[in-house]
C-alpha atoms as a PDB file:
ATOM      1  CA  UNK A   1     -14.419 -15.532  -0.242  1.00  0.00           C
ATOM      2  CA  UNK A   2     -14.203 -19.104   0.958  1.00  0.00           C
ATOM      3  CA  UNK A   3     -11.254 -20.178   2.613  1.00  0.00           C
ATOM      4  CA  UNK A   4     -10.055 -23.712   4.076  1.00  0.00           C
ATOM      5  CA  UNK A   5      -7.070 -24.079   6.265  1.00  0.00           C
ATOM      6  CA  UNK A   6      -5.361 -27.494   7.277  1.00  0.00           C
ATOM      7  CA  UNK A   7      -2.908 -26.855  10.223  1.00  0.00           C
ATOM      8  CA  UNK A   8      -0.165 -29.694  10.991  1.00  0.00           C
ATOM      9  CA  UNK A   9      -0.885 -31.172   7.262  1.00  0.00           C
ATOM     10  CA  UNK A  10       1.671 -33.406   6.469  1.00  0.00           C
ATOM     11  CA  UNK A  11       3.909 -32.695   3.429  1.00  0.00           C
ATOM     12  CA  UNK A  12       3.827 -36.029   2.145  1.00  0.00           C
ATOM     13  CA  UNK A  13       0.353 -35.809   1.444  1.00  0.00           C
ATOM     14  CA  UNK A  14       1.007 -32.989  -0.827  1.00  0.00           C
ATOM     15  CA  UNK A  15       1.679 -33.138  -4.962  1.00  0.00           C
ATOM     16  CA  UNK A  16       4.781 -33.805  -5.568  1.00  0.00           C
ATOM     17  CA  UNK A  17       5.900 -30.095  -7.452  1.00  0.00           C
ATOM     18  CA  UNK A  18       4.356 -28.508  -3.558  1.00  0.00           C
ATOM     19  CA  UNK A  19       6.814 -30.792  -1.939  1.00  0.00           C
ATOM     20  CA  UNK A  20       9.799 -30.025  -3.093  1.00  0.00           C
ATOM     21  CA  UNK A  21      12.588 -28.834  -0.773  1.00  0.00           C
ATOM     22  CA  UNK A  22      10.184 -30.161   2.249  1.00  0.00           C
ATOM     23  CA  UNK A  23      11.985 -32.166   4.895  1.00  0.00           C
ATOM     24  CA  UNK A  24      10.645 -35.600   4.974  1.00  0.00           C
ATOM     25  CA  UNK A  25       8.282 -35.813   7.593  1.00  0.00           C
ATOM     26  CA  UNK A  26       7.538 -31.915   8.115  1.00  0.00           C
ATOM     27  CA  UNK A  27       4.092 -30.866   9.052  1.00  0.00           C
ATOM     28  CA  UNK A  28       2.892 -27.922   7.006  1.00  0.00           C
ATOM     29  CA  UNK A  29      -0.305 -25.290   7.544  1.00  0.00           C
ATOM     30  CA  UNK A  30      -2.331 -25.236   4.094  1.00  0.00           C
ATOM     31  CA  UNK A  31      -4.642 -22.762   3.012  1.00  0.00           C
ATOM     32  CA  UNK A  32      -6.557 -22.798  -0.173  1.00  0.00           C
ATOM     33  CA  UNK A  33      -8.537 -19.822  -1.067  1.00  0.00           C
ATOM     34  CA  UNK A  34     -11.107 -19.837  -3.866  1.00  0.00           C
ATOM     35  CA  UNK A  35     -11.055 -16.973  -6.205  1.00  0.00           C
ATOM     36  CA  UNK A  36     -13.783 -15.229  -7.810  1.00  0.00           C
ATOM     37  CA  UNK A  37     -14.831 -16.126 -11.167  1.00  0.00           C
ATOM     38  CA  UNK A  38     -12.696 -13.803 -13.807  1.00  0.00           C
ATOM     39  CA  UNK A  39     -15.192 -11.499 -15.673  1.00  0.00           C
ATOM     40  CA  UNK A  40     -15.838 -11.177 -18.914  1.00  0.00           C
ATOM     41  CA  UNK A  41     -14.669  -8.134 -21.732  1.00  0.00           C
ATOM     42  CA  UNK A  42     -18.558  -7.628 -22.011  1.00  0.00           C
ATOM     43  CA  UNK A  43     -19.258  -7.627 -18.470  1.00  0.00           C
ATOM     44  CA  UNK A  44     -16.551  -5.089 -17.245  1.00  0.00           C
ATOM     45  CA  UNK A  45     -17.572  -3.042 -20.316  1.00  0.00           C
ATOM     46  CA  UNK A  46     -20.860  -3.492 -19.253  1.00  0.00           C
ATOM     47  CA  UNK A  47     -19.877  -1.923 -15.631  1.00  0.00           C
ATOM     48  CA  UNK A  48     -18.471   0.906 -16.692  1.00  0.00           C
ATOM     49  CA  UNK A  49     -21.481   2.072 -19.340  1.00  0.00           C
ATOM     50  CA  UNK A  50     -23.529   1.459 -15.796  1.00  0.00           C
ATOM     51  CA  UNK A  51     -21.041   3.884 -14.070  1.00  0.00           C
ATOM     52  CA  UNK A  52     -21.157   6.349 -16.298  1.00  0.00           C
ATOM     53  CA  UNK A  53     -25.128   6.321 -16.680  1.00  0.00           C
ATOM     54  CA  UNK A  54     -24.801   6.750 -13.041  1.00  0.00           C
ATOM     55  CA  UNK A  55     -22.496   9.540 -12.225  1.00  0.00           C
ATOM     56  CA  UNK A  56     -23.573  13.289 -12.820  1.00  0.00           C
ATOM     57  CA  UNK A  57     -20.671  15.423 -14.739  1.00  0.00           C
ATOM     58  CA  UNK A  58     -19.580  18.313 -14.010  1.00  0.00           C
ATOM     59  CA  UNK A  59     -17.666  20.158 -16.885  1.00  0.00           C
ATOM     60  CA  UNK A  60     -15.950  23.157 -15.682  1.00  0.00           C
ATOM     61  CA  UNK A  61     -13.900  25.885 -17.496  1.00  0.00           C
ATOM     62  CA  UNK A  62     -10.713  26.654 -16.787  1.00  0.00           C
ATOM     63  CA  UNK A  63     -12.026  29.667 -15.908  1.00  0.00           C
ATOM     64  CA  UNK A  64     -14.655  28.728 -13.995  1.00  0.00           C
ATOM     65  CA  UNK A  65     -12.181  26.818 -12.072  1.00  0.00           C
ATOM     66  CA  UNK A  66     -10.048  29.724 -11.277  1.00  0.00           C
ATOM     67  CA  UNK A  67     -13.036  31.753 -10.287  1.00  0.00           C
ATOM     68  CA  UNK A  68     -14.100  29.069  -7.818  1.00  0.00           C
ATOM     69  CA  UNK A  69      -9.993  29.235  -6.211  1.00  0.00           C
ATOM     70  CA  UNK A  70      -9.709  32.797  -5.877  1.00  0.00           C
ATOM     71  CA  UNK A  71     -12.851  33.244  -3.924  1.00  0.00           C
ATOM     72  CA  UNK A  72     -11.541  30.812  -1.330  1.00  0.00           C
ATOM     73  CA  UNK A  73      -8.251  32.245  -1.168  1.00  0.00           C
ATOM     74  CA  UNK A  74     -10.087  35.528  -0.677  1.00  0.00           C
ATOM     75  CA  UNK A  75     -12.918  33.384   1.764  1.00  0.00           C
ATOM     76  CA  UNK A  76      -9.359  32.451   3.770  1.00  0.00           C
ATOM     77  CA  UNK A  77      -8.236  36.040   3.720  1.00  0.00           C
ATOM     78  CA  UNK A  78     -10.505  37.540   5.881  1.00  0.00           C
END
């Protein structure tokens, strides 16, 4: 991310609706970050089909599930 910074800028050199409720003659710091462009619908959807494609599921019974718990709790028990 770029990032400029202006220390001891003064105030008068700012627009007018930054300004307001300055003291004439202050001296201000200003920073001015530039944000990333915004994506698009298509390329966030476009993200997550890449995700997905990515990822390796795991679908689990409940049952399986409990089977995996109890033999930890009994792993922890001895």
């Amino acid at each position: 991310m770029n990032r400029i910074v202006r220390d001891h800028y003064p105030a008068e050199k700012l627009p007018e609706d930054l300004r307001a409720g300055l003291p004439i003659g202050a001296q201000v710091q200003v920073t001015i970050l530039v944000e990333p462009p915004q994506k698009s619908t298509e390329d966030v959807l476009a993200m997550i089909d890449a995700y997905r494609a990515t990822r390796q599921e795991t679908v689990r019974t409940v049952e399986d599930a409990v089977a995996e718990i109890r033999a930890l709790r009994d792993e922890w028990d001895r």
